[in-house]
C-alpha atoms as a PDB file:
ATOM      1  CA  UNK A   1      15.503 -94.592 -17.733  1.00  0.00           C
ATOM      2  CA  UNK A   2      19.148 -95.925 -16.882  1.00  0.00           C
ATOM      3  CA  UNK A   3      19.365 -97.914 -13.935  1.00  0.00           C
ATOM      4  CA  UNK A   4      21.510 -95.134 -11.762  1.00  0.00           C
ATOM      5  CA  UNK A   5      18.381 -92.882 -12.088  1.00  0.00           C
ATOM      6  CA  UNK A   6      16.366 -95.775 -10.902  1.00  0.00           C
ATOM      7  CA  UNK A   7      18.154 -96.476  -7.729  1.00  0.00           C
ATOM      8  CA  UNK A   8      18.603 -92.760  -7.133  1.00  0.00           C
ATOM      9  CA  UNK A   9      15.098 -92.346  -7.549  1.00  0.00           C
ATOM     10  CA  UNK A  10      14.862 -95.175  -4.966  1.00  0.00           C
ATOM     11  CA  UNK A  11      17.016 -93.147  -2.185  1.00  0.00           C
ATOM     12  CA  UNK A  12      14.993 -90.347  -2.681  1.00  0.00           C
ATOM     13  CA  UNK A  13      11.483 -92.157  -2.168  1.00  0.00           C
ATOM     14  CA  UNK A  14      13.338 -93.484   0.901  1.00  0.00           C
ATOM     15  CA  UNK A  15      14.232 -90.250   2.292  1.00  0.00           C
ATOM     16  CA  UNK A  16      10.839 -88.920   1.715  1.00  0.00           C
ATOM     17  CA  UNK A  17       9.626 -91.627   3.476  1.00  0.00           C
ATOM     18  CA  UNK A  18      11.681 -91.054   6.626  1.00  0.00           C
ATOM     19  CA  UNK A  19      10.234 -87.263   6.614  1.00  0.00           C
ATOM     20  CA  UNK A  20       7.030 -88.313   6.097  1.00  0.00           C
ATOM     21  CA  UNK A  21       7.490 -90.345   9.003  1.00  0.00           C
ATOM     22  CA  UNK A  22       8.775 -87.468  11.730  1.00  0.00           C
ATOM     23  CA  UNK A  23       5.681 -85.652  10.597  1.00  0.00           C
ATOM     24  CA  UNK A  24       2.786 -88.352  11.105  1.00  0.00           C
ATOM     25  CA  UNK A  25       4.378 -88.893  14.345  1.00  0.00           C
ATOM     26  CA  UNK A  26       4.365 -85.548  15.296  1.00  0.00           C
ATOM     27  CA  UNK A  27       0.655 -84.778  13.272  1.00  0.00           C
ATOM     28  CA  UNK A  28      -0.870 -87.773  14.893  1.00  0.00           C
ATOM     29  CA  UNK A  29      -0.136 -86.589  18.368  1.00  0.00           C
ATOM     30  CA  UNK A  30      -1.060 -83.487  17.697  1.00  0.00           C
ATOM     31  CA  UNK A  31      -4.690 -84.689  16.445  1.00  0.00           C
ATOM     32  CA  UNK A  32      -5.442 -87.402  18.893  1.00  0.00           C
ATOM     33  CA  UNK A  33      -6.061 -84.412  21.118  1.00  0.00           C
ATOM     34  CA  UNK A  34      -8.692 -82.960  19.589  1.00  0.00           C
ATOM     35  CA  UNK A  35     -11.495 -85.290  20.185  1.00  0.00           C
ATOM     36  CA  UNK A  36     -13.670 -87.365  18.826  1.00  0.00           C
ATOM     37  CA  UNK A  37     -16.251 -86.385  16.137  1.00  0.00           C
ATOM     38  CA  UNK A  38     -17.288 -86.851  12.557  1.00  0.00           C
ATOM     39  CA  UNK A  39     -15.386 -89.944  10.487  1.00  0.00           C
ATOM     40  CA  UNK A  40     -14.257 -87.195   8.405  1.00  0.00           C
ATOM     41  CA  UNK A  41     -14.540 -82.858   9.191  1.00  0.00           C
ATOM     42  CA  UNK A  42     -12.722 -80.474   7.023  1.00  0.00           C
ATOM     43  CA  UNK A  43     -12.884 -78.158  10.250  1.00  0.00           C
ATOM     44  CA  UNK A  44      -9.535 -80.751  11.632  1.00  0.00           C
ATOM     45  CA  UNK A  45      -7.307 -78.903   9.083  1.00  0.00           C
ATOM     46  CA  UNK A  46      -8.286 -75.517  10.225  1.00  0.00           C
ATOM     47  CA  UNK A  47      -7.566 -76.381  14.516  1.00  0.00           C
ATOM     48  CA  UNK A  48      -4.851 -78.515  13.830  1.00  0.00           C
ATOM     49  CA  UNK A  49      -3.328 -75.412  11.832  1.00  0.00           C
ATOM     50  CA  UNK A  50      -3.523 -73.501  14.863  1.00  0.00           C
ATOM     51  CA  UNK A  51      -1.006 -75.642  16.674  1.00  0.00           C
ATOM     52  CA  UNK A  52       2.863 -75.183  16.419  1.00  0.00           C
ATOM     53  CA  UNK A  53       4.025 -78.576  16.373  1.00  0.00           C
ATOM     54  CA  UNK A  54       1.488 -79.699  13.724  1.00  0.00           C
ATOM     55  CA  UNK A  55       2.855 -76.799  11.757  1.00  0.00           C
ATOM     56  CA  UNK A  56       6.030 -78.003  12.516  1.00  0.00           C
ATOM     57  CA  UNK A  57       5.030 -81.490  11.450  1.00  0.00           C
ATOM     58  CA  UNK A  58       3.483 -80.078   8.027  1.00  0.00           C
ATOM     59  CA  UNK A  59       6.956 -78.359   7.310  1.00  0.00           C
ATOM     60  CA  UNK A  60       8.446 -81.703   6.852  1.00  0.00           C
ATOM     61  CA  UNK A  61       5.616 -83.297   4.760  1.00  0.00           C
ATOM     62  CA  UNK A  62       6.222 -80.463   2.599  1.00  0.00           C
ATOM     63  CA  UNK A  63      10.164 -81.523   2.528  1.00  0.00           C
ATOM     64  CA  UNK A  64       8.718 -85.364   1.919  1.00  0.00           C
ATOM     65  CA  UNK A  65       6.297 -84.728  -0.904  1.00  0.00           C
ATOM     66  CA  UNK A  66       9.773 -82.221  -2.951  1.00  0.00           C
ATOM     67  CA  UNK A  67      11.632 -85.430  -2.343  1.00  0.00           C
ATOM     68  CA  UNK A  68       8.626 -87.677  -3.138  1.00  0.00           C
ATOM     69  CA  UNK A  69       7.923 -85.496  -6.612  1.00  0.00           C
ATOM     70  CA  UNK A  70      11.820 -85.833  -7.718  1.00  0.00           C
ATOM     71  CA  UNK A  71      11.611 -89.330  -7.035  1.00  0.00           C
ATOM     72  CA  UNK A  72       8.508 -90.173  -9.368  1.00  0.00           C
ATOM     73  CA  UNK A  73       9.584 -87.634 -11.650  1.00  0.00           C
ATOM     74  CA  UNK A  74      12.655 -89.985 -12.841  1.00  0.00           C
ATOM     75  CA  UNK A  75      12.030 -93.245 -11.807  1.00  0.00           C
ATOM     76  CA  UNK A  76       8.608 -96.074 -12.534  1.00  0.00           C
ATOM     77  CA  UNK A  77       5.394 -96.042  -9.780  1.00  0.00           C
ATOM     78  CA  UNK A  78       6.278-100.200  -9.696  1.00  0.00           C
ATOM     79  CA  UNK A  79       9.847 -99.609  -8.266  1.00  0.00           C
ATOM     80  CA  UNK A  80       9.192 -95.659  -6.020  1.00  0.00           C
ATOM     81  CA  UNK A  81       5.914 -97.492  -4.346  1.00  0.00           C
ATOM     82  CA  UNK A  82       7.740-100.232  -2.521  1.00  0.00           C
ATOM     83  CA  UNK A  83      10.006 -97.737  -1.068  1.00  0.00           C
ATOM     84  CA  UNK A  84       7.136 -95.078   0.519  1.00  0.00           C
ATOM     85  CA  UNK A  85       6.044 -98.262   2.199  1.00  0.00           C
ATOM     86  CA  UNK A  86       8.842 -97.717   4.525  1.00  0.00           C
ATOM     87  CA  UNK A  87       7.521 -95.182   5.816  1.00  0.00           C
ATOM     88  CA  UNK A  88       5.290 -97.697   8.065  1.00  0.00           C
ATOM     89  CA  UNK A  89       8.307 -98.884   9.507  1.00  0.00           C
ATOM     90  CA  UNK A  90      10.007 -95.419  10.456  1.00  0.00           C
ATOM     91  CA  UNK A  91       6.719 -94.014  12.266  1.00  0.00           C
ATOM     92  CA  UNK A  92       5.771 -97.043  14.371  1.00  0.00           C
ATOM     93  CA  UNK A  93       9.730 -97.181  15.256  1.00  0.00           C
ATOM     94  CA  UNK A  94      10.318 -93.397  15.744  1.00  0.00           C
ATOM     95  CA  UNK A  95       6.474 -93.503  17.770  1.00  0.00           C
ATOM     96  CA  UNK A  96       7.829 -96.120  20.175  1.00  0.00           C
ATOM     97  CA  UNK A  97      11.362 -94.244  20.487  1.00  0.00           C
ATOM     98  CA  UNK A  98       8.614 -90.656  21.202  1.00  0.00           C
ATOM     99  CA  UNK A  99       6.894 -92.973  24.203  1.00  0.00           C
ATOM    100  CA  UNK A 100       9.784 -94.950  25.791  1.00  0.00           C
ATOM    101  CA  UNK A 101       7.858 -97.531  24.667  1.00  0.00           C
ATOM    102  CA  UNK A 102       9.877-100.445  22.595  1.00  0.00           C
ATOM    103  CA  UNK A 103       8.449-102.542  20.062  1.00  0.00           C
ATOM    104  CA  UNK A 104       6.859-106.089  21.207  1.00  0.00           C
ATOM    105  CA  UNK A 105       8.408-109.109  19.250  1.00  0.00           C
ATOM    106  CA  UNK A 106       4.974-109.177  17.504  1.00  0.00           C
ATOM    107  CA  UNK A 107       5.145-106.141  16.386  1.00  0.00           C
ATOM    108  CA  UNK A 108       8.033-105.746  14.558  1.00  0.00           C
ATOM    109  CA  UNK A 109       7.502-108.905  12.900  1.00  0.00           C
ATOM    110  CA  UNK A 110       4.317-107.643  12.044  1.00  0.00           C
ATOM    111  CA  UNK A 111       5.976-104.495  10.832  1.00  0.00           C
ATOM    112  CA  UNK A 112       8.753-106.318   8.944  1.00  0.00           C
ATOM    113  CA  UNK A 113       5.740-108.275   7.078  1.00  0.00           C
ATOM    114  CA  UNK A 114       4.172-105.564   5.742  1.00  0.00           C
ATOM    115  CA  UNK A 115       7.329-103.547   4.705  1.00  0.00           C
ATOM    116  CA  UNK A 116       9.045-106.462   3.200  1.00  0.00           C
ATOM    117  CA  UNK A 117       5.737-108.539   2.041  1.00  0.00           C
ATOM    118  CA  UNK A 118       5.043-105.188   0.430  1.00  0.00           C
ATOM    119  CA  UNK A 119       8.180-104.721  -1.422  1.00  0.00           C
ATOM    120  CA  UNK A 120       8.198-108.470  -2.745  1.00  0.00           C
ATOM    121  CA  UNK A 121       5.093-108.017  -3.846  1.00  0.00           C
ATOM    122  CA  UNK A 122       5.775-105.191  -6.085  1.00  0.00           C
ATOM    123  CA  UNK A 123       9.764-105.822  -7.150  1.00  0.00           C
ATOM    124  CA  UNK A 124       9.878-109.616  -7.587  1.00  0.00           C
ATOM    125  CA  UNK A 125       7.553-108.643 -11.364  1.00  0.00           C
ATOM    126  CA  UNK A 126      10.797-107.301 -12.150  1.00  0.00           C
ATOM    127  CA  UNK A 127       9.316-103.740 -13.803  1.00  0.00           C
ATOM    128  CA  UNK A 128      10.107-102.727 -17.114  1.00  0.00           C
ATOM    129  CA  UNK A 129       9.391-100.004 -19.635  1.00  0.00           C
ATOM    130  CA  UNK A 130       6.622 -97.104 -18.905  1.00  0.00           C
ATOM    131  CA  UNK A 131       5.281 -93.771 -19.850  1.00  0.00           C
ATOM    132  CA  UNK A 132       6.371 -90.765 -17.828  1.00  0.00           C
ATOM    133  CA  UNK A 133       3.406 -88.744 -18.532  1.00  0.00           C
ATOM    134  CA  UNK A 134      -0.365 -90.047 -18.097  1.00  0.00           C
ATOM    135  CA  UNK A 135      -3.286 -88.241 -19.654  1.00  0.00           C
ATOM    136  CA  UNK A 136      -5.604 -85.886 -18.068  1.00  0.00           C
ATOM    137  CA  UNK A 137      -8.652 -88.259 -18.259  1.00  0.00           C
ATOM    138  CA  UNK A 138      -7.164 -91.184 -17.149  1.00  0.00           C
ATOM    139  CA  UNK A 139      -5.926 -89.057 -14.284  1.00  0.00           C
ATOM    140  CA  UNK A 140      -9.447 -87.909 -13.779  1.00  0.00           C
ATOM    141  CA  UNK A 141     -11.016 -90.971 -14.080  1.00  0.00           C
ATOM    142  CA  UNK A 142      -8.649 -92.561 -11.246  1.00  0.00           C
ATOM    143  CA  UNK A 143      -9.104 -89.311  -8.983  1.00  0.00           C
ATOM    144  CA  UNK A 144     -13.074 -89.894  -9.748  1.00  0.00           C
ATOM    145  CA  UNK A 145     -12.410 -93.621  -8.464  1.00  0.00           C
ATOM    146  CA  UNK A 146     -10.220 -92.997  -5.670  1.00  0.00           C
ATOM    147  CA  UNK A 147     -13.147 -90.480  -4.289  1.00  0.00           C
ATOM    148  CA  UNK A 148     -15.918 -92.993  -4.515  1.00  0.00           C
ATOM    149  CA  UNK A 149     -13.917 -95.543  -2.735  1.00  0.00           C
ATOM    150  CA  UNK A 150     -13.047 -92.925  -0.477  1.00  0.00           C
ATOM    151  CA  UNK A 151     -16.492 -91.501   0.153  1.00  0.00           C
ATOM    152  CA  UNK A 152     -17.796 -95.655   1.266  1.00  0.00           C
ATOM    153  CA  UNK A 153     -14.790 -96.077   3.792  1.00  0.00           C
ATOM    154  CA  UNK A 154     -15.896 -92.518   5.257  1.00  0.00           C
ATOM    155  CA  UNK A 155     -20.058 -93.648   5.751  1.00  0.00           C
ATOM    156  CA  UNK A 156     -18.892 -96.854   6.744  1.00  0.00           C
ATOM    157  CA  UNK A 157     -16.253 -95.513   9.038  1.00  0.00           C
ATOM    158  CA  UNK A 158     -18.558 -93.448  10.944  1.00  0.00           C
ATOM    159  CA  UNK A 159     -20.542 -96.368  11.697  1.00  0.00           C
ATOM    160  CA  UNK A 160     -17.572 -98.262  13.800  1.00  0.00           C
ATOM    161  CA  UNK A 161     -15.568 -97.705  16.972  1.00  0.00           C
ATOM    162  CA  UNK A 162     -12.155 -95.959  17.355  1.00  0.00           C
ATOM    163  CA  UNK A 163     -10.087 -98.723  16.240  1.00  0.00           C
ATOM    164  CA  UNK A 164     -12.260 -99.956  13.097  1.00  0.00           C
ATOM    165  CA  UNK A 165     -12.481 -96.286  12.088  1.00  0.00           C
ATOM    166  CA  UNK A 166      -9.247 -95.609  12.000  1.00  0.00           C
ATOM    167  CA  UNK A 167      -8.508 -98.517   9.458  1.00  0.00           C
ATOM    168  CA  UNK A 168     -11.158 -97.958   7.143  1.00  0.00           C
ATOM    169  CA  UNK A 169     -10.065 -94.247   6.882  1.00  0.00           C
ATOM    170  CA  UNK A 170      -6.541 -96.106   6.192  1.00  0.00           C
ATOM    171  CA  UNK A 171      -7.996 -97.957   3.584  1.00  0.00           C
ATOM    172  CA  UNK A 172      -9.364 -94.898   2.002  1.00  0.00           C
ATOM    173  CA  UNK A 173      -7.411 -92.497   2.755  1.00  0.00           C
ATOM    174  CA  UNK A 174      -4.895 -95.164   1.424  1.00  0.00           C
ATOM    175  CA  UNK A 175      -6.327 -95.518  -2.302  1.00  0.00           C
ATOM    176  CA  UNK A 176      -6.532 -91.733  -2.554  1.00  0.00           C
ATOM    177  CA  UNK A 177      -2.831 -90.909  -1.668  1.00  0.00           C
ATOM    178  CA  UNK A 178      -2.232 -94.002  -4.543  1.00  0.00           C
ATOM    179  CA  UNK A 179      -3.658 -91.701  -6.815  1.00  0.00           C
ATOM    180  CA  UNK A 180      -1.844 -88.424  -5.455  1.00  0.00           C
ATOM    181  CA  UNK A 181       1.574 -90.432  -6.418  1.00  0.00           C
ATOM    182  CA  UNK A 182       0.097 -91.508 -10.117  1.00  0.00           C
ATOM    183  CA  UNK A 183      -0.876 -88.082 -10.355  1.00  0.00           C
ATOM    184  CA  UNK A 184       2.448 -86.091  -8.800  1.00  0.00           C
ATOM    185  CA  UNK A 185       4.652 -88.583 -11.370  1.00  0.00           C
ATOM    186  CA  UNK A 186       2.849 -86.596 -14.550  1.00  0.00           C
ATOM    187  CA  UNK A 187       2.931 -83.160 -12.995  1.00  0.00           C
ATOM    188  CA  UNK A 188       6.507 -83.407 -11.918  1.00  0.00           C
ATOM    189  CA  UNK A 189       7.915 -84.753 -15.420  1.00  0.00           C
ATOM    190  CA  UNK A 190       5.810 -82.026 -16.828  1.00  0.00           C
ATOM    191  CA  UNK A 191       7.375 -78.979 -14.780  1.00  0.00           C
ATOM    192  CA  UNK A 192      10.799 -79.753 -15.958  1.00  0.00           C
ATOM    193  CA  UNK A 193      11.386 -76.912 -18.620  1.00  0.00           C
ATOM    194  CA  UNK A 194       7.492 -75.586 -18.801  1.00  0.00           C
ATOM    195  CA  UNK A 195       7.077 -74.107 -15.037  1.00  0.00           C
ATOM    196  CA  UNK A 196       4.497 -71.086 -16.521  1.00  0.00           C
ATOM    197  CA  UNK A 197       2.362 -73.379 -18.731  1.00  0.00           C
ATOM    198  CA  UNK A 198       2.590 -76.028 -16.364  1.00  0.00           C
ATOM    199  CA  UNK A 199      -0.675 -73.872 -14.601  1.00  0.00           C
ATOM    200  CA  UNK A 200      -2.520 -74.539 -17.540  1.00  0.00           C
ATOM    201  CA  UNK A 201      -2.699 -77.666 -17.311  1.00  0.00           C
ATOM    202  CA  UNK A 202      -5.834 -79.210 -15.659  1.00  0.00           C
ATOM    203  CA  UNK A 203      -3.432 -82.404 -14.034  1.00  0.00           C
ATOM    204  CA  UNK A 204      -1.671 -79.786 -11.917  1.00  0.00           C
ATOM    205  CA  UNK A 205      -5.235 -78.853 -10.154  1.00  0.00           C
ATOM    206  CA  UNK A 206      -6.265 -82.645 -10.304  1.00  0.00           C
ATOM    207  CA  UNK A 207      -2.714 -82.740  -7.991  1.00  0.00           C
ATOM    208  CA  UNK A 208      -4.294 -80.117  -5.721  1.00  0.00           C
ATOM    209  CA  UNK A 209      -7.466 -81.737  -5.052  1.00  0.00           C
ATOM    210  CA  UNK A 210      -6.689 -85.585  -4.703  1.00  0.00           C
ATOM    211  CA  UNK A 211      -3.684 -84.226  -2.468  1.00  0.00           C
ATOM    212  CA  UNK A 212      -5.718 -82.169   0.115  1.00  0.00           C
ATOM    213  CA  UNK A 213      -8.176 -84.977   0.283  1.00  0.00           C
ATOM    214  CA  UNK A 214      -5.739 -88.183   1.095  1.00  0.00           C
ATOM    215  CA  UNK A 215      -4.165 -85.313   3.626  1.00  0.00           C
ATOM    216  CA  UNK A 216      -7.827 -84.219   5.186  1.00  0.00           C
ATOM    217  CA  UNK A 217      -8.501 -87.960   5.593  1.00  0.00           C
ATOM    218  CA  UNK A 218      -4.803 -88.935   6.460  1.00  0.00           C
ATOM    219  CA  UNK A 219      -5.329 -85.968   9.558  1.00  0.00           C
ATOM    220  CA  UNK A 220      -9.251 -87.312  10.486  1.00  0.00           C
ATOM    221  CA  UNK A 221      -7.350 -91.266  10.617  1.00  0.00           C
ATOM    222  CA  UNK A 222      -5.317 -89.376  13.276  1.00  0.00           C
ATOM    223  CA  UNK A 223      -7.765 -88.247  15.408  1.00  0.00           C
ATOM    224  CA  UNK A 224      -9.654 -91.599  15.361  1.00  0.00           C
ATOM    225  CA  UNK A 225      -6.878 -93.637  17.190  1.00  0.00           C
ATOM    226  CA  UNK A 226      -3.336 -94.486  17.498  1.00  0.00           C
ATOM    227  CA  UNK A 227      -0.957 -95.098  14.525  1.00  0.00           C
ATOM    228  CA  UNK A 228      -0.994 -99.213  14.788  1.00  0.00           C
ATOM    229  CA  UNK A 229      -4.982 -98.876  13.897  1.00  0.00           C
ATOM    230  CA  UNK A 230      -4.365 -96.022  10.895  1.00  0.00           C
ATOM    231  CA  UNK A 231      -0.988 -96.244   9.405  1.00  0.00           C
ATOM    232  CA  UNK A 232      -0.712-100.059   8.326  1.00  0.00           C
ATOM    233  CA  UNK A 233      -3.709-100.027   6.087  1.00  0.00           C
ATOM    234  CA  UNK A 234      -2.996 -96.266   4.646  1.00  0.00           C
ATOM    235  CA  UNK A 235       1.103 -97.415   4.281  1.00  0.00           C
ATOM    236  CA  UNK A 236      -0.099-100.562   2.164  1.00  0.00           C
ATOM    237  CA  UNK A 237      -3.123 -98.942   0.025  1.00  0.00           C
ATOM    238  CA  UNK A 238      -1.013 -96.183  -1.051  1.00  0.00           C
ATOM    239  CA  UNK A 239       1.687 -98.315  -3.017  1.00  0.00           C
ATOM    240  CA  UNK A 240      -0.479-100.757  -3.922  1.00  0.00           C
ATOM    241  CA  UNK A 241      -2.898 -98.212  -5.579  1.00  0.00           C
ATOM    242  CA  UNK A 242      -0.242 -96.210  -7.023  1.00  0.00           C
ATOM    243  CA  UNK A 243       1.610 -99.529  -8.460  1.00  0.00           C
ATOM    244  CA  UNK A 244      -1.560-100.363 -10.073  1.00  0.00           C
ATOM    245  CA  UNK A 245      -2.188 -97.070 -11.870  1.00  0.00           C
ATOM    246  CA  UNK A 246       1.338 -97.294 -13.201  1.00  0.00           C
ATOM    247  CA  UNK A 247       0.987-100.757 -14.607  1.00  0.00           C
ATOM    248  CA  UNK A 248      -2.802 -99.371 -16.408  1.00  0.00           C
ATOM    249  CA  UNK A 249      -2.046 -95.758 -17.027  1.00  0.00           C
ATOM    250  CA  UNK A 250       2.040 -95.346 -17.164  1.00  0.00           C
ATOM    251  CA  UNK A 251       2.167 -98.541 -19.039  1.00  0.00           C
ATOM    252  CA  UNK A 252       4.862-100.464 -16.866  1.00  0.00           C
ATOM    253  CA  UNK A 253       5.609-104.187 -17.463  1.00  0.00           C
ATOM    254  CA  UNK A 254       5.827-106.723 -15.164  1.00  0.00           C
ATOM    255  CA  UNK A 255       7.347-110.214 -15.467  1.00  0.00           C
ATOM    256  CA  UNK A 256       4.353-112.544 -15.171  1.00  0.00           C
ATOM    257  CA  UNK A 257       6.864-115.849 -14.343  1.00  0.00           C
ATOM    258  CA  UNK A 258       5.421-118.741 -12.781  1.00  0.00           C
ATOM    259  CA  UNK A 259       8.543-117.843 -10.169  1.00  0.00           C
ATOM    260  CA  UNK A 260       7.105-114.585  -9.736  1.00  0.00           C
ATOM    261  CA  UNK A 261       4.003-115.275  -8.950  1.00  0.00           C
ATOM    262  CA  UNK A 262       4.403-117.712  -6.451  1.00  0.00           C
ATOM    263  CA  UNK A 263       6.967-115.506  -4.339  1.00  0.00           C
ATOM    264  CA  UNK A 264       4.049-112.493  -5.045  1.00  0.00           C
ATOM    265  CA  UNK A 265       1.359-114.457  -3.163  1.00  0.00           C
ATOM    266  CA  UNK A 266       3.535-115.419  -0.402  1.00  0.00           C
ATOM    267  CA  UNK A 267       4.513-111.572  -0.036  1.00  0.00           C
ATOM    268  CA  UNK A 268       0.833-110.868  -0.212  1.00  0.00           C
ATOM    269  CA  UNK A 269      -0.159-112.701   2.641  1.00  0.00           C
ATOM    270  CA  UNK A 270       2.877-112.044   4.868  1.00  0.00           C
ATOM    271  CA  UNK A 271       1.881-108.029   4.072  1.00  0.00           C
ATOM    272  CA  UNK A 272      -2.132-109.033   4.863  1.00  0.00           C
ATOM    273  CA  UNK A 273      -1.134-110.743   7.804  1.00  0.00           C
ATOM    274  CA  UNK A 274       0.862-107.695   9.068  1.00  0.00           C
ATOM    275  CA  UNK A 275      -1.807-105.456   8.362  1.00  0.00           C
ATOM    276  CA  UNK A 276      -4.044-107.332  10.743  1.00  0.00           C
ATOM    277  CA  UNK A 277      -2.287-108.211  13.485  1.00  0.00           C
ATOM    278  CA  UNK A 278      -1.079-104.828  13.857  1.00  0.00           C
ATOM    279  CA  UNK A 279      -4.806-103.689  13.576  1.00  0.00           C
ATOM    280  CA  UNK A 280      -5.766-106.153  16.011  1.00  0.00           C
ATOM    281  CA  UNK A 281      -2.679-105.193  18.095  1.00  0.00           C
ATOM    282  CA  UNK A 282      -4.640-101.361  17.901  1.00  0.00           C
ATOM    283  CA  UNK A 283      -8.476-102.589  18.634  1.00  0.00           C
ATOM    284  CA  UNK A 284      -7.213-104.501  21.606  1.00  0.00           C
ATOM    285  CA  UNK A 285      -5.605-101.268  22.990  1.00  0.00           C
ATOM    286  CA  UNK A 286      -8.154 -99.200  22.556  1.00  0.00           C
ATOM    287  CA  UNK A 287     -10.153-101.683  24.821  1.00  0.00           C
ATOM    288  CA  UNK A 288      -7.553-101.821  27.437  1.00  0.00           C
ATOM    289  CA  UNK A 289      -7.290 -99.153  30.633  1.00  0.00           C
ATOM    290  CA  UNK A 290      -4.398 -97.423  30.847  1.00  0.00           C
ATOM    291  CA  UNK A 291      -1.823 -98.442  33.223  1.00  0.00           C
ATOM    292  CA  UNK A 292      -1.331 -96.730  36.300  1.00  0.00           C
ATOM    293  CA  UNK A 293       0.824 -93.633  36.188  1.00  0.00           C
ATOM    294  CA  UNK A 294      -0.359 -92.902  32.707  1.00  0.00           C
ATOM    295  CA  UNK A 295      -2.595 -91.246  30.279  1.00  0.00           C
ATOM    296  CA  UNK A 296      -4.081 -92.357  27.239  1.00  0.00           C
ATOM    297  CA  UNK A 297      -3.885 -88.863  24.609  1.00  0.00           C
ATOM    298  CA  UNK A 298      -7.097 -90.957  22.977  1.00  0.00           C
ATOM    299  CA  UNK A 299      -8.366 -94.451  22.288  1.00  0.00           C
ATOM    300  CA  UNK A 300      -4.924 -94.769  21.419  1.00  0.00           C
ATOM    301  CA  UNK A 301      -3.000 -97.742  19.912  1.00  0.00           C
ATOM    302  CA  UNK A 302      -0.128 -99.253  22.092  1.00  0.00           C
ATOM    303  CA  UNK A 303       2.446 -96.917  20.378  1.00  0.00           C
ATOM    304  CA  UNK A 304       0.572 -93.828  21.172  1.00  0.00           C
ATOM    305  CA  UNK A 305       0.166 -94.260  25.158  1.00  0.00           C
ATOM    306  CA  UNK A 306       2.391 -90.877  26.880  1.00  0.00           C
ATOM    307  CA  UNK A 307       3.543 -90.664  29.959  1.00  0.00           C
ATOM    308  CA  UNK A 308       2.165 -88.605  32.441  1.00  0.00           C
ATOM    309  CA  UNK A 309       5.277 -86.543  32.265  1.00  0.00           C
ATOM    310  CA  UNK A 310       4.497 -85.457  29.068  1.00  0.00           C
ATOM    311  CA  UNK A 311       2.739 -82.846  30.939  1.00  0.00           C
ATOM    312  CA  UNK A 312       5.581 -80.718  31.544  1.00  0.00           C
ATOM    313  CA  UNK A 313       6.335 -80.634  27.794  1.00  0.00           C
ATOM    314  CA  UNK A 314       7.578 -77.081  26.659  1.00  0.00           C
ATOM    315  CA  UNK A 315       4.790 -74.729  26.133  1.00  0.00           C
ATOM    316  CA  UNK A 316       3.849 -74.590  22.655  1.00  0.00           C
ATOM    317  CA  UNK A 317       4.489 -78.076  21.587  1.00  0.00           C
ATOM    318  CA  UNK A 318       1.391 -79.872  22.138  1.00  0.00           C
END
């Protein structure tokens, strides 16, 4: 891989990102209306389909994941990864823009910590080298791992408040969409030039599975509260998982420097430390009455508080 696909692959991750991120904003608004209920109900996908914006908001995570597939299809998991994590930054930001709400000090830096933590973490190894294809059972056996982790963050989830639910599903939901990325890489490289046996090919139906669950659990994180409880923990499990499975399965290289290192494990803990305050940033809220003149669309995070003008939204929208 030349180093002009790489950073072309880069701009593409990013611009999937920034789709991704009009469509959890306008997904997450849509399911923080319906309720609370189970940690995790495959009936969310079937009411949430029945409302226009949501559709709307599905059309661009279609456009995301086409931009997305390109982008692992040319360039490593290590160096694609880091740039998806944006996508934490462009929801909480376009979120606050949605509310008239602006960004506390604290949470930007928060923001910044996990975005930027997260892409230390992951660039300053300095990747190198890498298959472009993985192998069905190593696929399987990460989709099979990514589903039991899932499966404990679900039973523990609906054990917990709004808040605390939310960010286990996050964690979960996280892991799973790691895999969905591994798995997307192989499946992409291998539609270039064999689109008809390309449906023979059990990875393509691994791709269908892992991808509906990280989205049935992404929609369920949602409904449980507002984005700072969900998205921070999902935004830094994905790349994380997804960076792992390409150093084990796609056989990337890192540079394991003593310089390295060090700047790795101060990235990690700015990107922890992110996570939590914006989680605790979310718990608190979801404590807190809402101020006069407004309503709360759930137990909703500060970035997902509407104003009671919202109510005279176009018809359809909501």
């Amino acid at each position: 891989m030349t180093s002009t696909q790489q950073v072309l692959a880069f701009v593409l991750a990013l611009l999937g990102s920034a789709s991704n991120a009009i469509a959890t904003v306008i997904q997450q608004r849509a399911a923080s209306r319906l309720g609370q209920g189970r940690a995790f109900d495959l009936a969310v996908l079937a009411q949430l389909a029945r409302k226009p914006a949501w559709l709307l908001g599905l059309a661009a995570v279609i456009a995301g994941f086409a931009l997305q597939a390109a982008a692992l299809g040319m360039g490593r998991l290590v160096v694609i990864e880091p740039a998806l994590a944006c996508g934490l930054l462009f929801s909480l930001a376009l979120a606050a823009w949605r509310n008239r709400r602006p960004l506390h000090g604290i949470e930007w830096a928060a923001t910044l910590a996990v975005v930027g933590g997260l892409a230390l973490l992951l660039v300053a190894g300095q990747p190198t080298g890498g298959d472009r294809i993985a192998t069905p059972i190593d696929l399987g056996l990460a989709t099979a791992g990514a589903g039991g982790a899932a499966a404990i963050c679900v039973v523990l989830a609906g054990r917990l408040g709004p808040a605390r639910r939310a960010l286990l599903l996050g964690i979960g939901g996280g892991v799973v969409a790691g895999v969905t990325d591994a798995t997307t890489k192989s499946v992409a490289t291998l539609a270039v030039g064999r689109t008809v046996a390309l449906f023979a090919d059990p990875r393509l139906y691994l791709l269908i599975v892992v991808g509906l669950l990280a989205f049935t659990i992404q929609q369920n994180g949602y409904r449980a509260a507002g984005l700072a409880a969900f998205l921070p923990a999902f935004a830094v499990m994905e790349p994380v998982t997804g960076s792992l499975l390409g150093l084990m399965i796609y056989r990337e290289g890192l540079n394991d420097g003593t310089a390295q290192i060090v700047i790795e494990v101060i990235a990690g803990v700015a990107a922890i430390w992110g996570i939590a305050r914006l989680a605790a940033s979310g718990a608190a809220a979801s404590d807190a009455p809402s101020p006069a003149g407004w309503t709360a669309v759930t137990t909703a995070a500060p970035l997902d508080v509407v104003g009671a003008g919202e109510q005279d939204a176009p018809p359809g929208l909501g």
